[in-house]
C-alpha atoms as a PDB file:
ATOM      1  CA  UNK A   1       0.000   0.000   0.000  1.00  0.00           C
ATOM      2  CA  UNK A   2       1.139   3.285  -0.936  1.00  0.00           C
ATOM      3  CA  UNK A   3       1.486   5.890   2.058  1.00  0.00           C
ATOM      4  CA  UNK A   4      -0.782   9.301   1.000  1.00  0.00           C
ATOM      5  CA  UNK A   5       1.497  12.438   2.386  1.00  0.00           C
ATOM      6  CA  UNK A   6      -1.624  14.376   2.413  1.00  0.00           C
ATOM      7  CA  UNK A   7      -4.012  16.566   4.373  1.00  0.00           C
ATOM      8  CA  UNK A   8      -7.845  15.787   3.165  1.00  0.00           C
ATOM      9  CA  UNK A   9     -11.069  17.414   4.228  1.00  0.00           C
ATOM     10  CA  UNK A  10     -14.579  15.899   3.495  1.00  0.00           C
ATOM     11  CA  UNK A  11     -17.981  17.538   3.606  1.00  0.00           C
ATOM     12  CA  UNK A  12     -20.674  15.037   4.105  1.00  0.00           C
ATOM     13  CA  UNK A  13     -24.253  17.130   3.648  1.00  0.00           C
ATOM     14  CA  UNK A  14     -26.119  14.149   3.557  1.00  0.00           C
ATOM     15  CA  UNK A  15     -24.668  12.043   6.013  1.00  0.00           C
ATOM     16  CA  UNK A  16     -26.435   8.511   6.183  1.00  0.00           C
ATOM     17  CA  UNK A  17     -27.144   4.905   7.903  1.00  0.00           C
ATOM     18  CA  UNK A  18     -26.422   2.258   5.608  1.00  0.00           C
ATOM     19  CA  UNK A  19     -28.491  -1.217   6.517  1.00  0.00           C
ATOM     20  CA  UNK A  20     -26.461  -3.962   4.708  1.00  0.00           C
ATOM     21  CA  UNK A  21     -28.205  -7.918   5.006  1.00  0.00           C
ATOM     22  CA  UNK A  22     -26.617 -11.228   3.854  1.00  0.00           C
ATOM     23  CA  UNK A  23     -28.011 -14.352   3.217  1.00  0.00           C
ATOM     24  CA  UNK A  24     -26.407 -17.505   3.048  1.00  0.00           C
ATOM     25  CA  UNK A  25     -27.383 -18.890  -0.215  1.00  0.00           C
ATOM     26  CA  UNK A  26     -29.073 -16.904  -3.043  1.00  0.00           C
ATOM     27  CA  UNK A  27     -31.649 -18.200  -5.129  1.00  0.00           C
ATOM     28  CA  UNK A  28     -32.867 -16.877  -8.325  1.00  0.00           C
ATOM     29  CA  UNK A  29     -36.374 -16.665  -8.838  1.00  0.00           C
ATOM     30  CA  UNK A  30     -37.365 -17.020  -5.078  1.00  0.00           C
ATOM     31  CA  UNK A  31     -37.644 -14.662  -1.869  1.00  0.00           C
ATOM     32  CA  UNK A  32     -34.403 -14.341  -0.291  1.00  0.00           C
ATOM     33  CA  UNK A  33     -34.515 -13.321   3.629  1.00  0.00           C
ATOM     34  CA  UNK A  34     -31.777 -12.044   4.964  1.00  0.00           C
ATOM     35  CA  UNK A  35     -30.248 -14.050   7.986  1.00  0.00           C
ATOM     36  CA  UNK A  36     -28.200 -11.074   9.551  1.00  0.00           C
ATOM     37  CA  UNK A  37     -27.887  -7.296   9.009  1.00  0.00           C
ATOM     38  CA  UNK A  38     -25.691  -4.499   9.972  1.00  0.00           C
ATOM     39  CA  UNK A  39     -25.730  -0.800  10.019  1.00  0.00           C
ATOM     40  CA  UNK A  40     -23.057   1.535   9.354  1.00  0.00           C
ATOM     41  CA  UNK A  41     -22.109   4.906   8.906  1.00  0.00           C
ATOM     42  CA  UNK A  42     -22.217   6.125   5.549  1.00  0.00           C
ATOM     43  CA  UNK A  43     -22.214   9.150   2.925  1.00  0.00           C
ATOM     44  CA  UNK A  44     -19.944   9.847   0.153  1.00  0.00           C
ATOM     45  CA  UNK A  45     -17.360  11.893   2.151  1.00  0.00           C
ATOM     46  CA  UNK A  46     -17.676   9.552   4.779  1.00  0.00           C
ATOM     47  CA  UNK A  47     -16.913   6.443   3.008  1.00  0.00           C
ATOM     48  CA  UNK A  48     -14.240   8.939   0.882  1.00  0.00           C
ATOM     49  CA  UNK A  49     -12.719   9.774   3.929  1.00  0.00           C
ATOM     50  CA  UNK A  50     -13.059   6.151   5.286  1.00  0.00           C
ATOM     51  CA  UNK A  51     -10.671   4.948   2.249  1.00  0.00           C
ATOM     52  CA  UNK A  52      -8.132   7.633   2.723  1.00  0.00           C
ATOM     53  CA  UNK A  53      -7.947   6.806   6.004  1.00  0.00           C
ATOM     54  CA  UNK A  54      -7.299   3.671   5.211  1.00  0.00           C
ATOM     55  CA  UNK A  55      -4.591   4.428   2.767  1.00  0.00           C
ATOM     56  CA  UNK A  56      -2.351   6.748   5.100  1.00  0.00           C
ATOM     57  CA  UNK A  57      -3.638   9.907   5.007  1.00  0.00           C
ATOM     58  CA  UNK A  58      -4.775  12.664   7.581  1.00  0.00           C
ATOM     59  CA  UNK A  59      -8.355  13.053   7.340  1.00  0.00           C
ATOM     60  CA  UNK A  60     -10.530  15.552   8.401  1.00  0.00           C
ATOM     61  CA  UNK A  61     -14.174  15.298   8.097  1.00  0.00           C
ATOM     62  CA  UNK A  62     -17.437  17.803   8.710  1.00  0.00           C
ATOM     63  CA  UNK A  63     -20.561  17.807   7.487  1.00  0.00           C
ATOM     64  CA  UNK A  64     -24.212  18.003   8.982  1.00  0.00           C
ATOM     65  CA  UNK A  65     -25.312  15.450  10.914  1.00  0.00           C
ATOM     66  CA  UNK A  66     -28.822  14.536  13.360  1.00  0.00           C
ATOM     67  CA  UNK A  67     -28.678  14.745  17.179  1.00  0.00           C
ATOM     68  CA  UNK A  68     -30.638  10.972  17.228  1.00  0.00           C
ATOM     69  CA  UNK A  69     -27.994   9.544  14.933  1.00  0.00           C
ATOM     70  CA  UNK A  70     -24.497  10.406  16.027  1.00  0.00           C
ATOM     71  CA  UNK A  71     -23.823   7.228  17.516  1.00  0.00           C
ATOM     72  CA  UNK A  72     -22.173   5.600  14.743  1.00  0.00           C
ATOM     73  CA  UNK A  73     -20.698   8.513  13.448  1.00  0.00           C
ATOM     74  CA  UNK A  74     -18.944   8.878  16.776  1.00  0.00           C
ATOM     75  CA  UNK A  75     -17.803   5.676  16.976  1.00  0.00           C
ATOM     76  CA  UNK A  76     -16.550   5.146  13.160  1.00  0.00           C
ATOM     77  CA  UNK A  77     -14.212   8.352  13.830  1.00  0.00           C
ATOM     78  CA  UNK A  78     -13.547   7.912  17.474  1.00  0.00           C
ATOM     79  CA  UNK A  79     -14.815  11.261  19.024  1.00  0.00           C
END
């Protein structure tokens, strides 16, 4: 992985909960029901920021966000 020397702000003004579900087999043609689910913070900057992290460099992120909802915002940038 290649180190990223710089600074990056992201501006999430639609910050949002993503609800992601997987099943254990799929099958075509049929109702699939999903076994387990998760729910994650998400938004374009977010998950931009999220990658850059990942990749080395110094993120800073802002945006709007809801009073009810913060939790997992908090959490995924450790506030």
């Amino acid at each position: 992985m290649r180190d990223i020397n710089n600074k990056v702000v992201t501006i999430t003004l639609n910050p949002a909960l993503d609800l992601t579900g997987s099943v254990g087999k799929l099958n075509l043609g049929s109702v699939n029901l999903a076994e387990e689910g998760s729910l994650h913070a998400a938004g374009k900057g977010v998950n931009v920021a999220r990658v850059l992290s990942d990749l080395g460099a110094e993120v800073t992120v802002t945006g709007f966000l809801g009073r009810d909802n913060d939790a997992l915002f908090s959490t995924l940038f450790l506030i």
